[in-house]
PDB file of N, CA and C in Angstrom:
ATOM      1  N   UNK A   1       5.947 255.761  29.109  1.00  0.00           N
ATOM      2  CA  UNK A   1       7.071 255.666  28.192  1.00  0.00           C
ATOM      3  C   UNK A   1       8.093 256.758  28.486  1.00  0.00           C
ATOM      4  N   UNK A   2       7.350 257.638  28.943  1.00  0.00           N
ATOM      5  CA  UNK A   2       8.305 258.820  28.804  1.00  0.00           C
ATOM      6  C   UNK A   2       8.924 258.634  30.440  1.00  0.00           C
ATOM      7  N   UNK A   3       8.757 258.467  31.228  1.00  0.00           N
ATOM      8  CA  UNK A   3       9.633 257.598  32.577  1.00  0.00           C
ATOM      9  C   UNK A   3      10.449 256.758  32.321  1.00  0.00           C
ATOM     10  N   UNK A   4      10.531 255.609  31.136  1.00  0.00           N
ATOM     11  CA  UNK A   4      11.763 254.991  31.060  1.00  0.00           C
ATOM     12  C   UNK A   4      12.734 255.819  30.026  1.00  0.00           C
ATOM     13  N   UNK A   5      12.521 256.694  29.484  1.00  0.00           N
ATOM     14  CA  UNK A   5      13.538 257.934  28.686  1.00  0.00           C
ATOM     15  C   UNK A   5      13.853 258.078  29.769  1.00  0.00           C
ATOM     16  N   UNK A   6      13.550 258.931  30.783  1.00  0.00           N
ATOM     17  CA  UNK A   6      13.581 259.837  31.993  1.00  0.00           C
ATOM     18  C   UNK A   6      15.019 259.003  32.483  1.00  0.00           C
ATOM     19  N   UNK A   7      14.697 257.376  32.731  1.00  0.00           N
ATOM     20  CA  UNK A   7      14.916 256.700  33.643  1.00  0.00           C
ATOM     21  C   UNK A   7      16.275 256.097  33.396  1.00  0.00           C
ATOM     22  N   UNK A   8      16.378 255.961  32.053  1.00  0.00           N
ATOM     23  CA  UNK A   8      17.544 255.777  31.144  1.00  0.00           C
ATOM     24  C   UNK A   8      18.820 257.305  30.951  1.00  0.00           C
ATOM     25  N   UNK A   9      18.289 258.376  30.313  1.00  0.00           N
ATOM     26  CA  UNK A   9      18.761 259.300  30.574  1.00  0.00           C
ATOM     27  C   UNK A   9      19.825 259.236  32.282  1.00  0.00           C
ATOM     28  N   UNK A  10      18.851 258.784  33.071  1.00  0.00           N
ATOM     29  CA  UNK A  10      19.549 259.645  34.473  1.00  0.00           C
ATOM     30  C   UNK A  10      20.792 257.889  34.805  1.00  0.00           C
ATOM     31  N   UNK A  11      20.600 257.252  34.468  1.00  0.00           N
ATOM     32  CA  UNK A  11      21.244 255.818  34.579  1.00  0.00           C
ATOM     33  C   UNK A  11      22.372 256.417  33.841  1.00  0.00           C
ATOM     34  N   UNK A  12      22.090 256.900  32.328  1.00  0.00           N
ATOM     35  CA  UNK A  12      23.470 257.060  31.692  1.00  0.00           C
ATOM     36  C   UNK A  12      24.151 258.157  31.768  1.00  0.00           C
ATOM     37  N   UNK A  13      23.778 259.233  32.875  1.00  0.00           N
ATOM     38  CA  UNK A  13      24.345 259.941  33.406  1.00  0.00           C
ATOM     39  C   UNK A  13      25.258 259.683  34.798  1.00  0.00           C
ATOM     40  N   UNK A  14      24.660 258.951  35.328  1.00  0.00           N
ATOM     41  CA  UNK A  14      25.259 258.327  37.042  1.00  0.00           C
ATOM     42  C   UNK A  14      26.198 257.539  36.358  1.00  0.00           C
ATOM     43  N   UNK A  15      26.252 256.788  35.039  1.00  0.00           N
ATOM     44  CA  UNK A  15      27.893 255.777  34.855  1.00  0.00           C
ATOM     45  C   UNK A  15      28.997 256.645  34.435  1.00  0.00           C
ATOM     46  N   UNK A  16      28.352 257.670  33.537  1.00  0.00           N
ATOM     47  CA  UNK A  16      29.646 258.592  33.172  1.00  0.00           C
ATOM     48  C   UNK A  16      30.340 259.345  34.527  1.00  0.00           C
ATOM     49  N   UNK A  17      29.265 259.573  35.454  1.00  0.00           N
ATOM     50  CA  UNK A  17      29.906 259.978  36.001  1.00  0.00           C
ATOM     51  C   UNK A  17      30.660 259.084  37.330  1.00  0.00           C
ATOM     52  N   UNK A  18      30.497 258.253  37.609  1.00  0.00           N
ATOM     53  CA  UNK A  18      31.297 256.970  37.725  1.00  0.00           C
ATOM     54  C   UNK A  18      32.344 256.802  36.905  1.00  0.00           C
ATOM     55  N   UNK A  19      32.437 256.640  35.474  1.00  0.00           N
ATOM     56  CA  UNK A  19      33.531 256.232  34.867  1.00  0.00           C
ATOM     57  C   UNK A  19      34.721 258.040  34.983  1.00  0.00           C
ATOM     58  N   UNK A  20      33.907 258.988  35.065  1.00  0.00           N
ATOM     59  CA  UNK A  20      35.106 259.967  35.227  1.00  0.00           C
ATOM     60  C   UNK A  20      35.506 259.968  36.755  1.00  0.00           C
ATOM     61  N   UNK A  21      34.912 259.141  37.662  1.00  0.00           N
ATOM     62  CA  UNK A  21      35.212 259.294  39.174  1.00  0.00           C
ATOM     63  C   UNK A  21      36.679 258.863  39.145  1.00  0.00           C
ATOM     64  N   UNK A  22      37.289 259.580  39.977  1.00  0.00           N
ATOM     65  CA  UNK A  22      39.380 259.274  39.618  1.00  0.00           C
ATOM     66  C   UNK A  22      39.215 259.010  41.457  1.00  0.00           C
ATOM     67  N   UNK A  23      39.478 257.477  41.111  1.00  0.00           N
ATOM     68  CA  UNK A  23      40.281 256.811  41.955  1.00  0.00           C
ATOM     69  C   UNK A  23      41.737 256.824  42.808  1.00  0.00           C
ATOM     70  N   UNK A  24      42.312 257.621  42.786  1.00  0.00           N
ATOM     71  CA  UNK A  24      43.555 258.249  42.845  1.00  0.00           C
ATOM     72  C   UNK A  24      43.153 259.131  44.295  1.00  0.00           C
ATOM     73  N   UNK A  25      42.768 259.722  44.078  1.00  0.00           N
ATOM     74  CA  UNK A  25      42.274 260.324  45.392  1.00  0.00           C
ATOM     75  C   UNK A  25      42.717 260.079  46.657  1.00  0.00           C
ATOM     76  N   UNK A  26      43.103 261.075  46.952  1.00  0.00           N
ATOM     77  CA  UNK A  26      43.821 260.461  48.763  1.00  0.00           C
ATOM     78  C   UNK A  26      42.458 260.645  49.680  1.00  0.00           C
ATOM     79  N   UNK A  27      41.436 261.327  48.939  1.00  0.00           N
ATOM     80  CA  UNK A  27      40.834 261.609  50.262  1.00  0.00           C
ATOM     81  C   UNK A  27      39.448 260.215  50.329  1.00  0.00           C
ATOM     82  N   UNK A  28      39.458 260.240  48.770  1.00  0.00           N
ATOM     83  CA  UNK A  28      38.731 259.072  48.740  1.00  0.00           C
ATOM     84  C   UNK A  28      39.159 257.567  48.712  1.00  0.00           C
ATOM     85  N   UNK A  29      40.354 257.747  49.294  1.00  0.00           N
ATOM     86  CA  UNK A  29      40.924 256.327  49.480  1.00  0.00           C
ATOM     87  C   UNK A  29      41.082 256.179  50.932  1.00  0.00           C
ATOM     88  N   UNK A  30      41.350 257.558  51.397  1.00  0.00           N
ATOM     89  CA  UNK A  30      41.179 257.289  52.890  1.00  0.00           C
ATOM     90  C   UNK A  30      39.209 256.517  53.746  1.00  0.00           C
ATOM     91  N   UNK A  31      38.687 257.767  52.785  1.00  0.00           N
ATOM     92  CA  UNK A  31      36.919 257.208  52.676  1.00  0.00           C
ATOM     93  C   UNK A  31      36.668 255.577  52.833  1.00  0.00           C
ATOM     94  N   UNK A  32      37.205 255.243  51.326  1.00  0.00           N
ATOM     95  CA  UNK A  32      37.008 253.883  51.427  1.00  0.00           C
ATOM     96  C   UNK A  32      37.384 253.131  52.566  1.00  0.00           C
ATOM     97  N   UNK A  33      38.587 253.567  52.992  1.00  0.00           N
ATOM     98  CA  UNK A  33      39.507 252.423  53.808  1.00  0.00           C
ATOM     99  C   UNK A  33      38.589 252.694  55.261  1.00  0.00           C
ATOM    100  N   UNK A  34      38.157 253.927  55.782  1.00  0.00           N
ATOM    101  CA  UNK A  34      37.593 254.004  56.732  1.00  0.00           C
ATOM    102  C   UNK A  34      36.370 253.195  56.566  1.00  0.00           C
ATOM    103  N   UNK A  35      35.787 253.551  55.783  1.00  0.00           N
ATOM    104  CA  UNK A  35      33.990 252.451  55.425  1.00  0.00           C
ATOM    105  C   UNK A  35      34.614 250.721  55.361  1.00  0.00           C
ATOM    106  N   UNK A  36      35.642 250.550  54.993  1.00  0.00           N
ATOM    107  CA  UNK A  36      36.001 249.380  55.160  1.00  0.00           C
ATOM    108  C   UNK A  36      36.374 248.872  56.480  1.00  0.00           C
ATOM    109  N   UNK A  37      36.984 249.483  56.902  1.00  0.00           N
ATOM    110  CA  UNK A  37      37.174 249.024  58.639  1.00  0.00           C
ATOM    111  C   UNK A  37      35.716 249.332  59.348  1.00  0.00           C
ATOM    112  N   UNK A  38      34.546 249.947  58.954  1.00  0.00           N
ATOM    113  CA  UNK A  38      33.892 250.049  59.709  1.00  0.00           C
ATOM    114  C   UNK A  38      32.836 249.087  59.556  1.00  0.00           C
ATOM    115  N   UNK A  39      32.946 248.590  58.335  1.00  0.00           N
ATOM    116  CA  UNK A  39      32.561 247.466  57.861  1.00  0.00           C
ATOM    117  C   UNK A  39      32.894 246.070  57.939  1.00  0.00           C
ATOM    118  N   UNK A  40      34.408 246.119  58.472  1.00  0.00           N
ATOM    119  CA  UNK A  40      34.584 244.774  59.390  1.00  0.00           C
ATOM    120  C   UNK A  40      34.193 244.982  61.066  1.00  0.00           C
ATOM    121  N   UNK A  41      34.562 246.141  61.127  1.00  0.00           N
ATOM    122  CA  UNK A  41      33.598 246.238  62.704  1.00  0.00           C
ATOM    123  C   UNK A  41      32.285 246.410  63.000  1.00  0.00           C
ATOM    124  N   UNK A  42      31.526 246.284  62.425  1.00  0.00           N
ATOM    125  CA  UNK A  42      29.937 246.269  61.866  1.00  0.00           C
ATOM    126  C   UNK A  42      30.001 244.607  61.847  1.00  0.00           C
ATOM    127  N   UNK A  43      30.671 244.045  60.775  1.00  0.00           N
ATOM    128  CA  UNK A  43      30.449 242.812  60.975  1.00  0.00           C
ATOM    129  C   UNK A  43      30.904 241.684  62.336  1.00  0.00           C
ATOM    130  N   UNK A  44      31.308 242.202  62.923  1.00  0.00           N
ATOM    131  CA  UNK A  44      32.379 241.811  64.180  1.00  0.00           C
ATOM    132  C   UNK A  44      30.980 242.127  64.970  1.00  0.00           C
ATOM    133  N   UNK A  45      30.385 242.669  65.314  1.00  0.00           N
ATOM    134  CA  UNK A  45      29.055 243.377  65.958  1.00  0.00           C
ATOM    135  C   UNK A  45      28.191 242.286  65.437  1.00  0.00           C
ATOM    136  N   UNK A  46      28.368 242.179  64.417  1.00  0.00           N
ATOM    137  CA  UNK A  46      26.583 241.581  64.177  1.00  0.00           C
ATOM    138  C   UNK A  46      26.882 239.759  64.308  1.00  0.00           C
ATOM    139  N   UNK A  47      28.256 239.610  64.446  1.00  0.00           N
ATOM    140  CA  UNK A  47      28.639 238.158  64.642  1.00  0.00           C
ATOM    141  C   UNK A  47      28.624 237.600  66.228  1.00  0.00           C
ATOM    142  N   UNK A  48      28.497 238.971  66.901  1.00  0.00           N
ATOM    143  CA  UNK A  48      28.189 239.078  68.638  1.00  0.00           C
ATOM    144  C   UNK A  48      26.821 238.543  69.039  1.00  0.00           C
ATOM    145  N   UNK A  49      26.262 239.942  68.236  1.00  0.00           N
ATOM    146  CA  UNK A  49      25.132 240.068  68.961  1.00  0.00           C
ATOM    147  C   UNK A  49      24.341 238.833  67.957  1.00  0.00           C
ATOM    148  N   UNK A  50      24.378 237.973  66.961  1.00  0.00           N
ATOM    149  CA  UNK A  50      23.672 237.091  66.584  1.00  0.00           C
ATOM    150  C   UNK A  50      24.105 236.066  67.702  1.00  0.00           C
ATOM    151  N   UNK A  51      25.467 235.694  68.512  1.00  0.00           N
ATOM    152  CA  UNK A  51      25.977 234.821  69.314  1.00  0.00           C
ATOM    153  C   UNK A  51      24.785 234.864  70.619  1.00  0.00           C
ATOM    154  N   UNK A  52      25.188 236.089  70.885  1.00  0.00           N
ATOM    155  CA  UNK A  52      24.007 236.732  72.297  1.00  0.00           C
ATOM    156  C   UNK A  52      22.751 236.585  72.009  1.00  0.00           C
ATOM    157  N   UNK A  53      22.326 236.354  70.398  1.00  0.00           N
ATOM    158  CA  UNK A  53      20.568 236.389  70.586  1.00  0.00           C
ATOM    159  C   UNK A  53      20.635 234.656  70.697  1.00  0.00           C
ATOM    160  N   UNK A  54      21.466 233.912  70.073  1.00  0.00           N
ATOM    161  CA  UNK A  54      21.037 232.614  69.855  1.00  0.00           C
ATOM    162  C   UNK A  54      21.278 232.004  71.370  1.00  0.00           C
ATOM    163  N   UNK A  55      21.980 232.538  72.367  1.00  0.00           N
ATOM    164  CA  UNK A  55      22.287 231.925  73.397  1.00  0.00           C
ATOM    165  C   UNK A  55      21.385 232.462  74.591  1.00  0.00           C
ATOM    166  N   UNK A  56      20.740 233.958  74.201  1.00  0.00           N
ATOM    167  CA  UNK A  56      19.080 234.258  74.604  1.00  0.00           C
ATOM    168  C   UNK A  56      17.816 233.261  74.294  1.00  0.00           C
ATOM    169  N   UNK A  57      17.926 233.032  73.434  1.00  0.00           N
ATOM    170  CA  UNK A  57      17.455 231.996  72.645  1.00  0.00           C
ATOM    171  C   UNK A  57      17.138 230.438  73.173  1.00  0.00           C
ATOM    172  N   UNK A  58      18.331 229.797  73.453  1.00  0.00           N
ATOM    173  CA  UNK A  58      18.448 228.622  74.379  1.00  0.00           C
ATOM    174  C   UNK A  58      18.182 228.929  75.563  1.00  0.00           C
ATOM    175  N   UNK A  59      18.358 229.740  76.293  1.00  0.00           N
ATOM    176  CA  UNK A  59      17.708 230.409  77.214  1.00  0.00           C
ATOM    177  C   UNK A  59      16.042 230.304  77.763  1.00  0.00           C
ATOM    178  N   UNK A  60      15.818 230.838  76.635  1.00  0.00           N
ATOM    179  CA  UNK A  60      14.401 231.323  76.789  1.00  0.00           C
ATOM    180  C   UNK A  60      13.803 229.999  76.495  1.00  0.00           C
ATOM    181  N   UNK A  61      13.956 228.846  75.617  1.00  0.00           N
ATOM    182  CA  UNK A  61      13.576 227.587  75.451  1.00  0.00           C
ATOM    183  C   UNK A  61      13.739 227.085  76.691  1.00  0.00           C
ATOM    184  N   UNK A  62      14.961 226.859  77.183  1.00  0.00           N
ATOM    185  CA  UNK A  62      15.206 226.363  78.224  1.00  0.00           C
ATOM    186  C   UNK A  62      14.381 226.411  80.163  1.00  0.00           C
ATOM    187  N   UNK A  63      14.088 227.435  79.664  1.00  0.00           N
ATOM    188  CA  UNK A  63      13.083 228.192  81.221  1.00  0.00           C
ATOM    189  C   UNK A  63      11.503 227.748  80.675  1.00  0.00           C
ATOM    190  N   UNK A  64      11.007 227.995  79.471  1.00  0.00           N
ATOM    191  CA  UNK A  64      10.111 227.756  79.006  1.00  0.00           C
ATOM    192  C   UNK A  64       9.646 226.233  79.427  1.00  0.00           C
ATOM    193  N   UNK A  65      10.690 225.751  78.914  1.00  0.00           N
ATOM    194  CA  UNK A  65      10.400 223.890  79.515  1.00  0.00           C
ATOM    195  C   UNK A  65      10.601 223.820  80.997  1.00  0.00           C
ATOM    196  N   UNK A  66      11.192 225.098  81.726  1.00  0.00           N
ATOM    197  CA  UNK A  66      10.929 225.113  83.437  1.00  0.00           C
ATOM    198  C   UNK A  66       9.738 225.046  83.936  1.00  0.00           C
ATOM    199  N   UNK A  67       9.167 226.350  83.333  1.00  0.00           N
ATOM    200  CA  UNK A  67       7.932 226.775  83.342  1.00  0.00           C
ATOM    201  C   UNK A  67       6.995 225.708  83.458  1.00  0.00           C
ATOM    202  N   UNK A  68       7.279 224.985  81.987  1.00  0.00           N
ATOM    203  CA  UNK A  68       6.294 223.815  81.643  1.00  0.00           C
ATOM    204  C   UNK A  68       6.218 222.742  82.498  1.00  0.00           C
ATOM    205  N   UNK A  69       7.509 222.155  83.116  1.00  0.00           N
ATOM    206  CA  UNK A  69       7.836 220.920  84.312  1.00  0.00           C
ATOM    207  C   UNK A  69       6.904 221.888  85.490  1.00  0.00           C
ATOM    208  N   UNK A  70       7.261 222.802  86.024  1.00  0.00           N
ATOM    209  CA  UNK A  70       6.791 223.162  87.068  1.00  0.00           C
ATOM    210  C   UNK A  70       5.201 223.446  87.452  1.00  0.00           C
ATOM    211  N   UNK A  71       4.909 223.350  86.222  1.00  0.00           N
ATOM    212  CA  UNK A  71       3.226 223.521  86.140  1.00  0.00           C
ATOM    213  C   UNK A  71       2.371 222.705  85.911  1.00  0.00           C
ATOM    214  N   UNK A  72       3.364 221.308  85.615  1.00  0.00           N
ATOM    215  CA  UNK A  72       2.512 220.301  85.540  1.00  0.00           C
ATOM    216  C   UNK A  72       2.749 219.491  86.906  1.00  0.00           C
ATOM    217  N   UNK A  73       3.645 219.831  87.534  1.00  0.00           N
ATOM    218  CA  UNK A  73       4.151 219.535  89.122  1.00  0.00           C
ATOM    219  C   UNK A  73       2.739 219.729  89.732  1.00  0.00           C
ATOM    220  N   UNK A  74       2.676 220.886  89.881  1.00  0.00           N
ATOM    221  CA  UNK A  74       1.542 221.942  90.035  1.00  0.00           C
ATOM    222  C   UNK A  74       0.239 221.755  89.945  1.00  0.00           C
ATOM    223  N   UNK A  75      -0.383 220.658  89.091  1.00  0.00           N
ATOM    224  CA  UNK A  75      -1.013 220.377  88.463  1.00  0.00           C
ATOM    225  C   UNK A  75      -1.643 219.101  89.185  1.00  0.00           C
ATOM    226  N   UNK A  76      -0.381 218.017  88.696  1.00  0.00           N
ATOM    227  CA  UNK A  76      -0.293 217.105  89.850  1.00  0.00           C
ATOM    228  C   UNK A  76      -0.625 216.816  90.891  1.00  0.00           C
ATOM    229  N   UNK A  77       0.030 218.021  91.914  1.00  0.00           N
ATOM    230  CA  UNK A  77       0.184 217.958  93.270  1.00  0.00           C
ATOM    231  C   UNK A  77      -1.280 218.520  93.306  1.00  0.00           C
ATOM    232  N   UNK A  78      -1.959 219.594  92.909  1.00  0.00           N
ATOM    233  CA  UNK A  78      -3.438 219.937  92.813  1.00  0.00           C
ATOM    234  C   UNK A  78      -4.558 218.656  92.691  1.00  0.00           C
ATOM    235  N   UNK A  79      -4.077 217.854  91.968  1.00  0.00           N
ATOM    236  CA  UNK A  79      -5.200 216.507  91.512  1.00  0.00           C
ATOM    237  C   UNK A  79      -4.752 215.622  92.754  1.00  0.00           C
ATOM    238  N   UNK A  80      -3.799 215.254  93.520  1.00  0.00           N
ATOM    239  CA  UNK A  80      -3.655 214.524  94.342  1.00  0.00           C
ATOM    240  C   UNK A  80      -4.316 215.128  95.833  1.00  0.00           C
ATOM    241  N   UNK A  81      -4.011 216.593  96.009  1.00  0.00           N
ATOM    242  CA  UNK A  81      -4.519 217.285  96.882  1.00  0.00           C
ATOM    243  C   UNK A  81      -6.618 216.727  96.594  1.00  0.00           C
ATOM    244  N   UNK A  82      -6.580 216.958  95.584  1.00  0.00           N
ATOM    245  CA  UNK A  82      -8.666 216.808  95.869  1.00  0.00           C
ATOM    246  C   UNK A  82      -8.641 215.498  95.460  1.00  0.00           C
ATOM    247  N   UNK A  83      -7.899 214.273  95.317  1.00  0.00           N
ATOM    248  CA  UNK A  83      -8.297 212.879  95.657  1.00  0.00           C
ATOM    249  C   UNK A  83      -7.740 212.656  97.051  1.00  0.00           C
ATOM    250  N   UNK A  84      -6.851 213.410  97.660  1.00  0.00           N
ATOM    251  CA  UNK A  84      -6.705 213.090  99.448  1.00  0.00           C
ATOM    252  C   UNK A  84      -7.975 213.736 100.095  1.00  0.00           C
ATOM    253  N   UNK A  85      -8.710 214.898  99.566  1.00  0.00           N
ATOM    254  CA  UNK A  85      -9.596 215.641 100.290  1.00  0.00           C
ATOM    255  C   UNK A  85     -10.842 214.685 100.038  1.00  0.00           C
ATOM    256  N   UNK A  86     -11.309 213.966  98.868  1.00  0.00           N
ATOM    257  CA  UNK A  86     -12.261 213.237  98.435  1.00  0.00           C
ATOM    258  C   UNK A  86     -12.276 211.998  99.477  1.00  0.00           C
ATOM    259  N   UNK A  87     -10.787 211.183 100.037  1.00  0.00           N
ATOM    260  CA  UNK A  87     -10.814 209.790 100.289  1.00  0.00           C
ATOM    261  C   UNK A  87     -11.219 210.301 101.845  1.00  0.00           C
ATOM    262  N   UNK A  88     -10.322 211.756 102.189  1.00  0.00           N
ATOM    263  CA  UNK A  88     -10.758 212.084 103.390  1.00  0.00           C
ATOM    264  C   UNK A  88     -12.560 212.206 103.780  1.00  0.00           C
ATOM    265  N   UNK A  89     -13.331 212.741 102.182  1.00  0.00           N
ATOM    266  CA  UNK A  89     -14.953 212.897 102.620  1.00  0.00           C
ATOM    267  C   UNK A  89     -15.289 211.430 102.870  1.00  0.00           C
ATOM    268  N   UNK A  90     -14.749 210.386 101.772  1.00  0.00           N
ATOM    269  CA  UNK A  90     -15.495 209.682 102.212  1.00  0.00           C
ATOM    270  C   UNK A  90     -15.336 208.314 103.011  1.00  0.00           C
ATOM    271  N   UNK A  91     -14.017 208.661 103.976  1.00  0.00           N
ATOM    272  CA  UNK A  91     -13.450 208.163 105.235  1.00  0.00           C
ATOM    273  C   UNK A  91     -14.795 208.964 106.315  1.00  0.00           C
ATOM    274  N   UNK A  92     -14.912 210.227 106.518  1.00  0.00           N
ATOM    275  CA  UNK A  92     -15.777 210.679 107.047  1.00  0.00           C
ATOM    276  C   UNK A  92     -17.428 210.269 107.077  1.00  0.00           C
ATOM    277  N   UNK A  93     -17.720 210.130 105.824  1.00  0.00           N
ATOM    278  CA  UNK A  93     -19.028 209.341 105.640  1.00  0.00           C
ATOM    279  C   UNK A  93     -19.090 208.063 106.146  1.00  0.00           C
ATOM    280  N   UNK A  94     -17.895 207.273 106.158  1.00  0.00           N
ATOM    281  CA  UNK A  94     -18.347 206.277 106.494  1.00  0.00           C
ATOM    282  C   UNK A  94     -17.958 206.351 107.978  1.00  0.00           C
ATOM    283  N   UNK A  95     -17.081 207.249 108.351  1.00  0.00           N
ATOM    284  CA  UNK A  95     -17.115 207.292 110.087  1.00  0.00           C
ATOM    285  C   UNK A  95     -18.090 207.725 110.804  1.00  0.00           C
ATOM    286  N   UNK A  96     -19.189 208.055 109.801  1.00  0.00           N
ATOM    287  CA  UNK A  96     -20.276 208.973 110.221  1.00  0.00           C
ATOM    288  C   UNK A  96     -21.319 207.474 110.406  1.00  0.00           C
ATOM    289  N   UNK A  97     -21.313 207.075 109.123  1.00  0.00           N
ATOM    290  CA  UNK A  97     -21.883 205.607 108.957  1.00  0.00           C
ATOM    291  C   UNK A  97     -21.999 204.745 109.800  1.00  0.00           C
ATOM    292  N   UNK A  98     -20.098 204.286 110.901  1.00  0.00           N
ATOM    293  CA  UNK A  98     -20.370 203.612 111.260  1.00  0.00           C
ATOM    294  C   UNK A  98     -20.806 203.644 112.829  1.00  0.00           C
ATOM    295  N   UNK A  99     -21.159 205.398 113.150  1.00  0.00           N
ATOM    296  CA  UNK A  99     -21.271 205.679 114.160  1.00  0.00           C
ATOM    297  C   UNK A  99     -22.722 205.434 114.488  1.00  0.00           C
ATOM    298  N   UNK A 100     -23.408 205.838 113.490  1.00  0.00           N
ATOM    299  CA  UNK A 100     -24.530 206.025 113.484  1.00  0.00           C
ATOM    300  C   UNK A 100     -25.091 204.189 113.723  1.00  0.00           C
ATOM    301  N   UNK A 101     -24.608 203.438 113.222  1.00  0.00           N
ATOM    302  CA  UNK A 101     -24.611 202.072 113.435  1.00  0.00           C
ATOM    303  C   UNK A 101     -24.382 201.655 114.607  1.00  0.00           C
ATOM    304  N   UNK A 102     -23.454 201.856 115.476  1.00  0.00           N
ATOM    305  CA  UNK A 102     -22.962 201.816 116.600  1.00  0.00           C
ATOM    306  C   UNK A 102     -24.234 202.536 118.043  1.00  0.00           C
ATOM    307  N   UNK A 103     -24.500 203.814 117.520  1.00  0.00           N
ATOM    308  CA  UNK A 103     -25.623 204.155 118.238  1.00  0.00           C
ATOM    309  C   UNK A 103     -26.895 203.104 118.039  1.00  0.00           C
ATOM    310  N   UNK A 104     -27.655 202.782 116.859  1.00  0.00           N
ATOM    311  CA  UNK A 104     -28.186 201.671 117.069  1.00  0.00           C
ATOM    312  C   UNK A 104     -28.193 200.696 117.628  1.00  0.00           C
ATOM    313  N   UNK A 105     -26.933 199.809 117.754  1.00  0.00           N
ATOM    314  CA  UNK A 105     -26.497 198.873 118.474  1.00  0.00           C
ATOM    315  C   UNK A 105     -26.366 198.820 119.810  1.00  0.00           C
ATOM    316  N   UNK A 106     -26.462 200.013 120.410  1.00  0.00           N
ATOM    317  CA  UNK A 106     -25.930 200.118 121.902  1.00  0.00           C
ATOM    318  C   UNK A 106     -27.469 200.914 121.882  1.00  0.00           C
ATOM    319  N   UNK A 107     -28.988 201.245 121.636  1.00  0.00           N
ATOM    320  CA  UNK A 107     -30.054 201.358 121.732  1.00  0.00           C
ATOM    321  C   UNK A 107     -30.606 200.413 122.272  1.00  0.00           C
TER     322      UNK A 107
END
């Protein structure tokens, strides 16, 4: 309980002193005006670099699905490679087969 006294107290101290803050001020009008321009150039920045991440972005999707085509290429060409090596064993077996037949025949 005694934290929201505390908490109240210091609230209704920070408005008074807000409401006596004098606006008039050259030095705090210069303040403002500077935080304001730096605040459209802050935003000018973050309207960039959100441009540059989203076009990083398409980017990185874009290679990703490279990646992905190229590895199933890859993949492919791997499974065709051991059904040419397979038709090659068993082209061999049977050249073996029909040799061995052939020696019989000429026995």
């Amino acid at each position: 309980m005694n934290s929201i006294i505390e908490k109240e107290k210091k609230l209704n101290q920070a408005l008074s002193e807000l409401k006596n803050l004098d606006l008039s001020s050259p030095d705090l009008k210069n303040n403002i005006d500077n935080l304001s321009s730096q605040k459209t150039q802050l935003e000018i920045e973050k309207s960039q670099l959100e441009y540059k991440y989203k076009s990083l972005l398409e980017e990185h999707t874009n290679l990703t699905k490279k990646i992905e085509e190229i590895q199933n290429k890859e993949k492919l060409e791997q499974k065709k490679q051991i059904e040419f090596s397979e038709k090659i064993d068993e082209l061999n077996q049977e050249t073996d087969t029909l040799l061995e037949e052939i020696d019989k025949w000429q026995m």
